[in-house]
Protein backbone atom coordinates (compact mmCIF):
# COMPACT_ATOMS: atom_id res chain seq x y z
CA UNK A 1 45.50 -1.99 59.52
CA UNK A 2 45.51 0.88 57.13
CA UNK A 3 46.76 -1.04 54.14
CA UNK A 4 44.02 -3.67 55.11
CA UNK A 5 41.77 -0.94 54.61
CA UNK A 6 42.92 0.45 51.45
CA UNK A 7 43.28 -2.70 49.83
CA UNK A 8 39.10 -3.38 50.54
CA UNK A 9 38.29 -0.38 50.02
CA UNK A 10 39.94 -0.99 46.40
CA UNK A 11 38.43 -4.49 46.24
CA UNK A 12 35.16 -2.92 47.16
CA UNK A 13 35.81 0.31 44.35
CA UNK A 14 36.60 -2.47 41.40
CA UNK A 15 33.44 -4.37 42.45
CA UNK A 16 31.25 -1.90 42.18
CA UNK A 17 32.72 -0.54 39.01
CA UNK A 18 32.67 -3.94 37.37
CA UNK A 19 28.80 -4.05 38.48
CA UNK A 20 28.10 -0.76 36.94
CA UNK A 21 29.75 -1.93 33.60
CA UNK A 22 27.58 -4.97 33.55
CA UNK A 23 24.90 -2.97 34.00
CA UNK A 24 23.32 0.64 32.75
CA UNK A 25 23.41 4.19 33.96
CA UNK A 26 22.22 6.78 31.52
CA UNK A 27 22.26 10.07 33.22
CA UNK A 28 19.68 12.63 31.84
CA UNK A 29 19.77 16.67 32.47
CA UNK A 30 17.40 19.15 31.15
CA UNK A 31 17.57 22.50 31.26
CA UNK A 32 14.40 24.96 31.91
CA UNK A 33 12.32 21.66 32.12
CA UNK A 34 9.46 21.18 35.19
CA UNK A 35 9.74 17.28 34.99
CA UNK A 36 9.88 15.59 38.31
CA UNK A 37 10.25 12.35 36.41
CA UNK A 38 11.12 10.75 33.13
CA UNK A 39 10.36 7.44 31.17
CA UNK A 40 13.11 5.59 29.62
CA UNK A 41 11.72 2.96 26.70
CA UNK A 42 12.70 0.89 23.85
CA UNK A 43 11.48 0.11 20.31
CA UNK A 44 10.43 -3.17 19.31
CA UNK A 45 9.25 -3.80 16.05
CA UNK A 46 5.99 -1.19 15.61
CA UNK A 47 5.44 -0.83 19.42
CA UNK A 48 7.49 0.77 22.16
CA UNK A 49 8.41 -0.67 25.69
CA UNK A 50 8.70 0.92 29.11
CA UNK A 51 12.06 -0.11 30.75
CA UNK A 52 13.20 2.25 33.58
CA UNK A 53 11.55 5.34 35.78
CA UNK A 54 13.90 8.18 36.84
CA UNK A 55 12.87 10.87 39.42
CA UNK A 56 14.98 14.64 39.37
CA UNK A 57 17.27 14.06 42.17
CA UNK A 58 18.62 17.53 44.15
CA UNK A 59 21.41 18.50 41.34
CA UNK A 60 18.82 18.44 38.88
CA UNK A 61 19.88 14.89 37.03
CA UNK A 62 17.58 11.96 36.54
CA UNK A 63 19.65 8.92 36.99
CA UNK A 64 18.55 5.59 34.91
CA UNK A 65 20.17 2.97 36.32
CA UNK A 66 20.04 -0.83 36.92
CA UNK A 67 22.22 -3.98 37.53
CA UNK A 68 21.41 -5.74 34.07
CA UNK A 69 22.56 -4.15 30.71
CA UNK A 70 19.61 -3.82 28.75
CA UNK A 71 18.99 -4.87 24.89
CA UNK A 72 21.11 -2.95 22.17
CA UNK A 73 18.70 -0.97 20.43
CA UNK A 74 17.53 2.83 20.37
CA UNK A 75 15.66 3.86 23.25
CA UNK A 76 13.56 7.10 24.00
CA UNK A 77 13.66 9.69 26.97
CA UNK A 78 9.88 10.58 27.44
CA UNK A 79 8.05 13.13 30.03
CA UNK A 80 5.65 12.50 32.45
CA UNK A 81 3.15 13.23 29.78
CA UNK A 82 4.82 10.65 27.65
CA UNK A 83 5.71 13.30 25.38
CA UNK A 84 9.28 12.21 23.33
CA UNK A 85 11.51 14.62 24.45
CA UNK A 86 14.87 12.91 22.70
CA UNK A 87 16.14 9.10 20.99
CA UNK A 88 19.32 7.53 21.43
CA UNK A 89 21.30 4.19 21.01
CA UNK A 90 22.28 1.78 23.67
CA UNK A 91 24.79 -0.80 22.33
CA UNK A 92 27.94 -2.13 24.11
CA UNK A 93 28.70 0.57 26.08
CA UNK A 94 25.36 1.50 28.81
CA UNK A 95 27.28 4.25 30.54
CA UNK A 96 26.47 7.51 29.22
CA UNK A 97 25.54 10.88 30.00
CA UNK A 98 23.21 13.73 28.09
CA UNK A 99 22.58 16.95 28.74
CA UNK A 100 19.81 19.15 26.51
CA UNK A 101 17.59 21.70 25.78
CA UNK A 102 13.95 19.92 25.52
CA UNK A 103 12.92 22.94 23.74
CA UNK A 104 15.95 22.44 21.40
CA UNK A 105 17.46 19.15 21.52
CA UNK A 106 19.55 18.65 18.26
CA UNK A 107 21.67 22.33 18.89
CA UNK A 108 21.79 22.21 22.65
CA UNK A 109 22.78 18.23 22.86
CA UNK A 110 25.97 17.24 25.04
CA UNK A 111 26.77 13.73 25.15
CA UNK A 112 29.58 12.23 26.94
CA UNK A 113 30.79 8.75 27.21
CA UNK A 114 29.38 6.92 24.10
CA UNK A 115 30.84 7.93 20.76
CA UNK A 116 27.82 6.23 18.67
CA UNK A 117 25.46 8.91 20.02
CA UNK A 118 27.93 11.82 19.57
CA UNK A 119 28.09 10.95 16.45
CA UNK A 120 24.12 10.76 15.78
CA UNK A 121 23.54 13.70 16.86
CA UNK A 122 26.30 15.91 15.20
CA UNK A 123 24.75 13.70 12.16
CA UNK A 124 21.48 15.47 12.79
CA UNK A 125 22.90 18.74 13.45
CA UNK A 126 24.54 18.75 10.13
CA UNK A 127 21.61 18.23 8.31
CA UNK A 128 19.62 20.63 10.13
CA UNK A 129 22.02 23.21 9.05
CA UNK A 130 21.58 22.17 5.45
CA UNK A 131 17.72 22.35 5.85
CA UNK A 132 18.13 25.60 7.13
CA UNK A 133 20.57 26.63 3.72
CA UNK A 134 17.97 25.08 1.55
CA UNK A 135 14.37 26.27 2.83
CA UNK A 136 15.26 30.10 1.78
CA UNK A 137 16.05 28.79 -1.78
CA UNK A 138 12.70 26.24 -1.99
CA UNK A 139 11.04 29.57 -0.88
CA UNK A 140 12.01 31.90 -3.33
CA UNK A 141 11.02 29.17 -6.35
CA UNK A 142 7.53 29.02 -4.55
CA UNK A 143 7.61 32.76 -4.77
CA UNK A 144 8.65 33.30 -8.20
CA UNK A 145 7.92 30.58 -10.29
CA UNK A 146 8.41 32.83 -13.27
CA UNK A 147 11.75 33.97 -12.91
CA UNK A 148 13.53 32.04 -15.40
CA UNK A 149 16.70 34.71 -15.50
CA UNK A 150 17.55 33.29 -11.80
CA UNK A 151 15.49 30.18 -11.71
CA UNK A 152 18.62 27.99 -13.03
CA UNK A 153 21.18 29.93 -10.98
CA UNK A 154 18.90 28.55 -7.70
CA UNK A 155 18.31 25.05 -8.72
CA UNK A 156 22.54 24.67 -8.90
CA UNK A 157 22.89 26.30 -5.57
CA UNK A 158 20.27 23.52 -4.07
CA UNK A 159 21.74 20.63 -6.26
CA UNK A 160 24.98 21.96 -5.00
CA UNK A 161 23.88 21.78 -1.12
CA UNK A 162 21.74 18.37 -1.55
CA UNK A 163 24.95 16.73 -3.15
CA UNK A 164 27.18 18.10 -0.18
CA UNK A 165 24.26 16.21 2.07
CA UNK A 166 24.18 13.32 0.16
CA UNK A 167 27.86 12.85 0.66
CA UNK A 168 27.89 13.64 4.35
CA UNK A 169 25.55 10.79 4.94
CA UNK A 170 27.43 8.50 3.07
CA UNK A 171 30.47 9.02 4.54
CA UNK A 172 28.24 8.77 8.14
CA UNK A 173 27.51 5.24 7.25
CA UNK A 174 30.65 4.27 5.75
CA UNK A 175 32.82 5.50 7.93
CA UNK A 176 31.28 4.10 11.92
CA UNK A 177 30.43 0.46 10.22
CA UNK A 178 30.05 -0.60 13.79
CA UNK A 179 28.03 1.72 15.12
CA UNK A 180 24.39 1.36 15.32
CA UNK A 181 23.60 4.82 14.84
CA UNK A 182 25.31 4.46 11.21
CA UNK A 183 23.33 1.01 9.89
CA UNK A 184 20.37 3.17 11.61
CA UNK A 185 21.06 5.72 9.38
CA UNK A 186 22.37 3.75 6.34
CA UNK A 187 19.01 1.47 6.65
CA UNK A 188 16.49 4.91 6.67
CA UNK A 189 18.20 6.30 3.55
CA UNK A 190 16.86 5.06 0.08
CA UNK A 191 18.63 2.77 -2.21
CA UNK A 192 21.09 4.09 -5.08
CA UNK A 193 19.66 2.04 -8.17
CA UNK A 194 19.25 4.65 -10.85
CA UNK A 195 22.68 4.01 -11.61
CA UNK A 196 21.37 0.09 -12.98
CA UNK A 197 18.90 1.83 -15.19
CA UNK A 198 20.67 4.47 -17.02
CA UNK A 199 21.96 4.65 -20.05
CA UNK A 200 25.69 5.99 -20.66
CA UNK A 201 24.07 9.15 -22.35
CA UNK A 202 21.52 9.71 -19.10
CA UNK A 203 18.31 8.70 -19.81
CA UNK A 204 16.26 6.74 -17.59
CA UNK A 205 14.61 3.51 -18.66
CA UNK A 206 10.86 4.24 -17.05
CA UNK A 207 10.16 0.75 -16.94
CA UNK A 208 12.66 -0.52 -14.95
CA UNK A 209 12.28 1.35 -12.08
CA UNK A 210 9.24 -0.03 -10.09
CA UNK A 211 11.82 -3.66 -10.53
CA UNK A 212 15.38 -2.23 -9.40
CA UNK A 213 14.00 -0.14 -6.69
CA UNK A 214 12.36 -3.70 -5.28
CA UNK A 215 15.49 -6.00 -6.34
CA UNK A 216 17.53 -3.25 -4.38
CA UNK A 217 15.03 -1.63 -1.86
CA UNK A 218 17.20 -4.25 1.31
CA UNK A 219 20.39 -3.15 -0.11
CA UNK A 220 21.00 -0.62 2.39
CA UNK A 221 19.37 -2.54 5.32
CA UNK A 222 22.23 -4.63 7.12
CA UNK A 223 20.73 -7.96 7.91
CA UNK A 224 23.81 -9.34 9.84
CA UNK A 225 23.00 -6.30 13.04
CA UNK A 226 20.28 -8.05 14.80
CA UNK A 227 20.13 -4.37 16.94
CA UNK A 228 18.11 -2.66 14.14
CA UNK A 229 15.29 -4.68 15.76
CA UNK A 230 15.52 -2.78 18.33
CA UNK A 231 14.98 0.51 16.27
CA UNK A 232 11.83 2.08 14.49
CA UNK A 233 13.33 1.30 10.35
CA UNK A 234 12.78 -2.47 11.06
CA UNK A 235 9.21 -1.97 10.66
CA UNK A 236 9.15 0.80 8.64
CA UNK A 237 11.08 -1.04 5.49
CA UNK A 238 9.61 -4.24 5.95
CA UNK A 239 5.88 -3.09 5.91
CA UNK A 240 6.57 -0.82 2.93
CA UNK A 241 8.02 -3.94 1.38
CA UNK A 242 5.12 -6.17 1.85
CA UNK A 243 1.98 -3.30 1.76
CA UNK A 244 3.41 -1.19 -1.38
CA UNK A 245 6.01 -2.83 -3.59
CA UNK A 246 4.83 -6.48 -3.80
CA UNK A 247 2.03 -7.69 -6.36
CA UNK A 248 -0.42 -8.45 -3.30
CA UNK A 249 -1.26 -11.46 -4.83
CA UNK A 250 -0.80 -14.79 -2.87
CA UNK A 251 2.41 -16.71 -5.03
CA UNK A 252 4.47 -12.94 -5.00
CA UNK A 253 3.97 -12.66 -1.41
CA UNK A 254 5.25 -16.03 -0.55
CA UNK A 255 7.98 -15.90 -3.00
CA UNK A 256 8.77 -12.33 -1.60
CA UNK A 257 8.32 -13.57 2.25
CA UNK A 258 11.13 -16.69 1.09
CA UNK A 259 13.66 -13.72 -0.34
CA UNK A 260 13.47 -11.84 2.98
CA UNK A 261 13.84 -14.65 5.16
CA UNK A 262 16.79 -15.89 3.10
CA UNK A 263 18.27 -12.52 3.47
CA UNK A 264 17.74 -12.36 7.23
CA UNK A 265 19.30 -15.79 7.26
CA UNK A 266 22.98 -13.87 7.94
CA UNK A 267 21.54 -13.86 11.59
CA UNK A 268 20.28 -16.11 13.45
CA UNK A 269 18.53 -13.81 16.24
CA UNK A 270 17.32 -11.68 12.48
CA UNK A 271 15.87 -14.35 10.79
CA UNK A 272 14.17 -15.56 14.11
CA UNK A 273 12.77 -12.12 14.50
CA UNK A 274 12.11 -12.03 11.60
CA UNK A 275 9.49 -15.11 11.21
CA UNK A 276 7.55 -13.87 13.84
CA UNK A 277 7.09 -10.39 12.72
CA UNK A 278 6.18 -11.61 9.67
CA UNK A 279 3.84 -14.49 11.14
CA UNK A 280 2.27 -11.53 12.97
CA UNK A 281 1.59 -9.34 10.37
CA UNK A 282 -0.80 -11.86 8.51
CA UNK A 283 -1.84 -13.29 10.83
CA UNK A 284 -3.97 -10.22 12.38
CA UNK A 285 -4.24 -8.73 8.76
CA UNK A 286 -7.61 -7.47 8.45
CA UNK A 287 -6.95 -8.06 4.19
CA UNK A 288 -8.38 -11.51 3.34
CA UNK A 289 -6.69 -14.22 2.56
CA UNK A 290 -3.59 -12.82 4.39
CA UNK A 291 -4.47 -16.26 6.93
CA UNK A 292 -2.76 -17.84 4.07
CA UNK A 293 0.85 -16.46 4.58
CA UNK A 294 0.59 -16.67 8.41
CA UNK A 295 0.02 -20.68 7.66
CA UNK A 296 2.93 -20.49 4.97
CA UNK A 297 5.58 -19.28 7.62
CA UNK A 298 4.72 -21.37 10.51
CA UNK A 299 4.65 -24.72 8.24
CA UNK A 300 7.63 -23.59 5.88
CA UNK A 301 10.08 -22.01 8.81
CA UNK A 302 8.99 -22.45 11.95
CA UNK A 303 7.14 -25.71 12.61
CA UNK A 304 9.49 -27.82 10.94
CA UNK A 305 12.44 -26.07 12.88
CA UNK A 306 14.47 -24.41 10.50
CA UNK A 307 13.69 -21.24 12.44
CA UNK A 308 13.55 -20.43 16.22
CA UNK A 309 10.21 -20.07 17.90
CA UNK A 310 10.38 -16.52 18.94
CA UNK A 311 8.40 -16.74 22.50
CA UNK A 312 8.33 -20.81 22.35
CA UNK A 313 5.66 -21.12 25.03
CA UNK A 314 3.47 -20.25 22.30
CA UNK A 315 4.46 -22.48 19.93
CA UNK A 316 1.42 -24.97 21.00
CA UNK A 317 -1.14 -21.98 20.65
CA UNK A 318 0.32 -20.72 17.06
CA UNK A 319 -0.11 -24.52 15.86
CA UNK A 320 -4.04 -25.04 17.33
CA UNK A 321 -4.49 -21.89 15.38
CA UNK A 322 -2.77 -23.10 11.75
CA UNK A 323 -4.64 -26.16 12.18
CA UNK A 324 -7.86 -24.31 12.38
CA UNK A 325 -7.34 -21.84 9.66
CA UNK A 326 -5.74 -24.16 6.72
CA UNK A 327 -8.65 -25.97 6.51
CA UNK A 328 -10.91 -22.75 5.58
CA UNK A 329 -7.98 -20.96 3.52
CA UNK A 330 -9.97 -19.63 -0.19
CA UNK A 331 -9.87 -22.09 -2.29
CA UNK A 332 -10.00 -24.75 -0.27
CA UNK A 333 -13.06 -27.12 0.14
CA UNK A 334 -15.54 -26.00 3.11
CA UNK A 335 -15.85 -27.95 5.81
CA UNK A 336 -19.31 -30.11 5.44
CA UNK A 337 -21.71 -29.54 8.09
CA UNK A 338 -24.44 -31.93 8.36
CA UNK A 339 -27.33 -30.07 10.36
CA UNK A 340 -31.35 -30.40 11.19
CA UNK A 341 -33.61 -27.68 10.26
CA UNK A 342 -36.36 -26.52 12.02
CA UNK A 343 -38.56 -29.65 11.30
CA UNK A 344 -35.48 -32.08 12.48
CA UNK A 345 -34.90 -32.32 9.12
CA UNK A 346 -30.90 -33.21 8.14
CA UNK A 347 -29.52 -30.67 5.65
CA UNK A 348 -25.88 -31.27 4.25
CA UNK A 349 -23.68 -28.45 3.36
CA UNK A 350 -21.80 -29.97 0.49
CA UNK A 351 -25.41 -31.84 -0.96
CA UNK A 352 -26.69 -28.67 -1.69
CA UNK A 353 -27.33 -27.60 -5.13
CA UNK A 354 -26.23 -23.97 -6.46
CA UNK A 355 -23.70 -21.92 -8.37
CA UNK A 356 -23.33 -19.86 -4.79
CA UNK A 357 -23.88 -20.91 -1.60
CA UNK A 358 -23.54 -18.38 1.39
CA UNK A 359 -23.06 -19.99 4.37
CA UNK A 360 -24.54 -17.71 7.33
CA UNK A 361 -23.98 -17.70 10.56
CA UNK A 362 -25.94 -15.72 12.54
CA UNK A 363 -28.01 -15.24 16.33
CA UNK A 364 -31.83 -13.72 16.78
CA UNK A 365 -30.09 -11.79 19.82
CA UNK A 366 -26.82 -10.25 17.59
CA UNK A 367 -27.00 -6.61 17.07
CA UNK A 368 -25.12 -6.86 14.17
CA UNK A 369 -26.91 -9.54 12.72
CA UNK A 370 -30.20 -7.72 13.27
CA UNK A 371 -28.73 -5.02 11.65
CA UNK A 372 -27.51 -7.29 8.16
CA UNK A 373 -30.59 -9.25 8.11
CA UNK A 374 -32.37 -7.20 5.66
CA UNK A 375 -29.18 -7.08 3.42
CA UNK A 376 -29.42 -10.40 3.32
CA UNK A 377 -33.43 -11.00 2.62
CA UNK A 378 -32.77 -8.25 -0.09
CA UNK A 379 -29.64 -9.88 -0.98
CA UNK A 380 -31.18 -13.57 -1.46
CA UNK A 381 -34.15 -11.75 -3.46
CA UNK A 382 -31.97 -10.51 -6.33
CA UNK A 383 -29.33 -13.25 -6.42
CA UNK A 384 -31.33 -16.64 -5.61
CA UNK A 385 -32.84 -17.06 -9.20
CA UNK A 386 -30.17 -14.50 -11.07
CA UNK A 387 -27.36 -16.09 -10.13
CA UNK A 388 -28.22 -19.78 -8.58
CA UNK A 389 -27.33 -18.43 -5.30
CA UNK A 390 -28.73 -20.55 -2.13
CA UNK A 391 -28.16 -19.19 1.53
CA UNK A 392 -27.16 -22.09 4.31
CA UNK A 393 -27.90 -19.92 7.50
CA UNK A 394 -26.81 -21.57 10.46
CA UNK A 395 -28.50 -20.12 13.42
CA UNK A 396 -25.92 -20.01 16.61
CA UNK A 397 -29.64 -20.05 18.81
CA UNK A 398 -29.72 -22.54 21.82
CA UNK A 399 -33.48 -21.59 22.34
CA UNK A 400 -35.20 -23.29 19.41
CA UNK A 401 -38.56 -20.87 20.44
CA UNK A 402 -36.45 -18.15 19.71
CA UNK A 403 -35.07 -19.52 16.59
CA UNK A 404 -37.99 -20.83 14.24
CA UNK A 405 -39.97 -17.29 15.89
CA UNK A 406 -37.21 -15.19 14.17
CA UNK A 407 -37.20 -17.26 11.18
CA UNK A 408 -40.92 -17.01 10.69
CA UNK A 409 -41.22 -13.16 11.56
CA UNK A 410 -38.19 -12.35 8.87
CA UNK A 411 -39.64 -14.45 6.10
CA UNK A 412 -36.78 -16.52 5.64
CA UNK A 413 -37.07 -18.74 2.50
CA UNK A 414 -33.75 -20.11 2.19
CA UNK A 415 -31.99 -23.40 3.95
CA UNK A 416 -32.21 -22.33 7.72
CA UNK A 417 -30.75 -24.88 10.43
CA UNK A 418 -29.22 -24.74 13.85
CA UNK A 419 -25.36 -25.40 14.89
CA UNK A 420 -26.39 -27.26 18.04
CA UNK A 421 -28.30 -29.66 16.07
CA UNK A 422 -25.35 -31.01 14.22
CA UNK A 423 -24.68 -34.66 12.86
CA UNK A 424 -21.17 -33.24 11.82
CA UNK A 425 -19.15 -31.92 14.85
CA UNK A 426 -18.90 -28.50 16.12
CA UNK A 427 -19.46 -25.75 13.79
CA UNK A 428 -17.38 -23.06 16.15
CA UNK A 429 -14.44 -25.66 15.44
CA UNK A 430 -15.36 -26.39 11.79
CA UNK A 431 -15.77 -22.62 10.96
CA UNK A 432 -13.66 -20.21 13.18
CA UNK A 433 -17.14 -18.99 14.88
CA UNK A 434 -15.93 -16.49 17.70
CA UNK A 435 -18.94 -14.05 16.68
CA UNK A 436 -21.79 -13.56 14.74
CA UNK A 437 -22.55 -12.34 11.39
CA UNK A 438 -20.26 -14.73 9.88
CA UNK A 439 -20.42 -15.26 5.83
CA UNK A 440 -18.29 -17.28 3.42
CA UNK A 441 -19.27 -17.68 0.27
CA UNK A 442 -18.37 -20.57 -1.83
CA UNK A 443 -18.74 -21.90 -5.48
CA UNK A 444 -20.13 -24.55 -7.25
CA UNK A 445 -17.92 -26.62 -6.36
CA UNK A 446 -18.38 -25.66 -2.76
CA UNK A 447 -14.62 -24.00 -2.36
CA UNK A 448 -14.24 -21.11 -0.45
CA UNK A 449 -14.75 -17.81 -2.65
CA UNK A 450 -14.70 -15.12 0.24
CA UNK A 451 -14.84 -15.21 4.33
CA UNK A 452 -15.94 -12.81 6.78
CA UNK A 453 -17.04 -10.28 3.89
CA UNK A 454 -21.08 -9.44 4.38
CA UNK A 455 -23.47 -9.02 1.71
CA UNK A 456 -22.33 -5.80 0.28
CA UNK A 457 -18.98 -6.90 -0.93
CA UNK A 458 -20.60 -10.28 -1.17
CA UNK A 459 -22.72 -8.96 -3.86
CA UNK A 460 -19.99 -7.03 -5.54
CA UNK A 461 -17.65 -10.19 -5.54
CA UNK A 462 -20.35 -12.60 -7.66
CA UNK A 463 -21.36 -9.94 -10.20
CA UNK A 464 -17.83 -9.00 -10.96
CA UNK A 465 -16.98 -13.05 -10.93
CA UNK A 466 -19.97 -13.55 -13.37
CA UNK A 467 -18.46 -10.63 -15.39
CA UNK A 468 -15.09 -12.04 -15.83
CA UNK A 469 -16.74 -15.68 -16.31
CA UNK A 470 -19.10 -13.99 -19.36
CA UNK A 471 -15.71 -12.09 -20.77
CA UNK A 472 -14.32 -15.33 -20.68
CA UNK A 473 -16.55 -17.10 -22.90
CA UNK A 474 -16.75 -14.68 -25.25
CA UNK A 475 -12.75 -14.59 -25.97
CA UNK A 476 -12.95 -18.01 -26.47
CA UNK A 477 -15.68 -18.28 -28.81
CA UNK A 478 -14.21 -15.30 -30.96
């Protein structure tokens, strides 16, 4: 009976131990703080997500703990008042333990059973301490910028401490290739590319270094660990990629979005990611014209298959949404709209004659319309005869009272019909109408110039047009 008993109660022991392994327990302690609970969360691209609640048990611990193993990444220990009080990496191993200081996390930390965190944080340590060798030195060149007897003597000792630094980190990265914590670390730390410029006697080439930084700004990023997802430097490089070192013009952003995606092509679950962060990012860009790059990646990569959908239940919505923007991208032909005017008259959008037409939308009952409207009278005043500009406003009215009362109590001279009397289709459809004021602007050849600007920039855009137009002409009669 009694080896029947030992033997389940070891059958039960390895079960539960196997369940524990599949699963997480991250055990949190600390010291002189009034916490009665703690949040445990995970990056994702630019946003962080709640994962696990732990209340102080009676020894004083906060026990994280579930059944599942949760995604490799860096996660965060936060308060009550979702105050961070600490990072750290789960990977492979979800069984770990810390112990800390809130007050003083990097000196007081005391990991056990996950060697990729030890490691972090004796990484941070380090450089603390060679912050703390440094700052006295900075300080006394602050203090006595004129003391050129010891000024060079000082500038060795920091070279001297910021080489020892440099090399520490280094040999972090290269030396725990499979920990996360080191491609974390490897991936936050700038390129080494003055080397490429350089000449064998020292000098820099100026010029090249705006084009080797970008030709090497990824080479310290390692595609092939889909975990750095998962961490806060997957946004941060590729938005400073995109926002500050490519020529925001449309061809170098496309050409730039095909180098990335190639690069994140080492990983499957990367280069998936990566799509939709990207598809994201122009998507909801407020900068126009970024519509065009969100319609790039999802007919280049994603519709055709040669990437993953990301969340594929949304693959249906993404696609009702490039088919409605490609159609209004700049440059491309506007949409006619064929609509009656206030005396049932038929106006047509692409019939009408002018160097500029501004297509309008606009409601008697906006706010913000109300608010334009004399931007726009004043607007149509100074640009109508100077510049060949006409105005299509397209009321968004269903009372017709209201309408032509508006229209009459504004003065408004130029072409002024109503969406809801339409020989053309739906206008909302045609023009991306979720809300009112609404503007494009298009040329004479009725392509799109601007969208969603109002009169101010509109203004700003047809002068400065009109100035590069006259510049134009005069280089080429010279």
């Amino acid at each position: 009976m009694k080896k029947v008993l030992v033997f389940l109660l070891v059958i039960g022991f390895s079960t539960g131990l196997m369940a524990a392994e599949k699963g997480y327990k991250v055990t949190v302690k600390l010291t002189g703080n009034a916490d009665t609970a703690l949040i445990l969360a995970h990056y994702y691209g630019t946003k962080q997500y709640l994962d696990d609640t732990a209340f102080r048990n009676k020894q004083g611990f906060f026990v994280f703990e579930g059944t599942e193993k949760l995604k490799d990444g860096m996660y965060i220990i936060a308060g009550q008042s979702k105050s961070k009080y600490f990072d750290f990496f789960l990977t492979e191993n979800q069984q770990m333990e810390f112990q800390c200081d809130p007050l003083n996390v990097v000196n007081t930390m005391q990991v056990k059973g996950s060697d990729d965190n030890k490691a972090f944080y004796a990484y941070i340590k380090y450089l603390g301490s060679k912050q703390v060798e440094i700052e006295p030195l900075n300080k006394w060149i602050r203090a006595n910028p004129n003391r050129t007897d010891s000024m060079d003597l000082i500038k060795a000792q920091i070279e001297t401490i910021d080489k020892e630094a440099k090399a520490y980190i280094k040999n972090f990265f290269t030396s725990n290739p499979t920990f996360l914590s080191a491609n974390f670390v490897k991936a936050s730390n700038e390129p080494e590319y003055l080397q490429y410029i350089t000449s064998p006697e020292g000098v820099i080439d100026s010029s090249k270094i705006y084009p080797t930084y970008k030709a090497h700004y990824f080479d310290n990023f390692t595609f092939s660990d889909h975990r750095l997802i998962y961490t806060p430097v997957f946004a941060q490089k590729v938005d400073f990629y995109f926002d500050k070192l490519v020529v925001p013009v449309r061809d170098s952003l496309e050409s730039d979005i095909d180098r990335v995606m190639n690069m994140a092509a080492i990983n499957k679950e990367m280069q998936t990611y990566m799509a939709w962060f990207l598809s994201l990012k122009y998507e909801t860009s407020q900068v126009m014209g970024h519509d065009a790059l969100f319609v790039y990646i999802v007919r280049k990569y994603l519709e055709p298959g040669k990437v993953d959908w990301q969340y594929p239940e949304v693959k249906d919505n993404i696609l009702k949404r490039v088919n409605t923007l490609e159609p209004l991208l700049l440059g491309k032909p506007a949409p006619n709209l064929v609509l009656l005017d206030t005396l049932n008259v038929a106006h047509s959008l692409i019939a009408t004659k002018a160097k500029y037409t501004l297509v309008f939308f606009w409601e008697s009952n906006c706010g913000h319309c109300n608010q334009e409207m004399p931007k726009v009278l004043k607007f149509y005043e100074d640009f109508h005869k100077k510049y060949e500009l006409e105005i299509f406003g397209v009321s968004t009215d269903t009372s017709m009272v209201k309408w032509k009362n508006y229209i009459r109590k504004n003065d408004m001279k130029w072409i002024n019909v109503n969406g809801h009397l339409s020989l053309s289709g739906n206008y909302h459809t045609a023009y991306d109408i979720r809300s009112t004021p609404i503007m494009y602007l298009l040329d004479e050849e009725k392509k799109i110039l601007t969208k969603f600007l109002l009169t101010d920039e509109i203004s700003n855009v047809i002068v400065k047009r009109e100035e590069a137009m006259e510049k134009s002409r005069k280089e080429k009669t010279q």
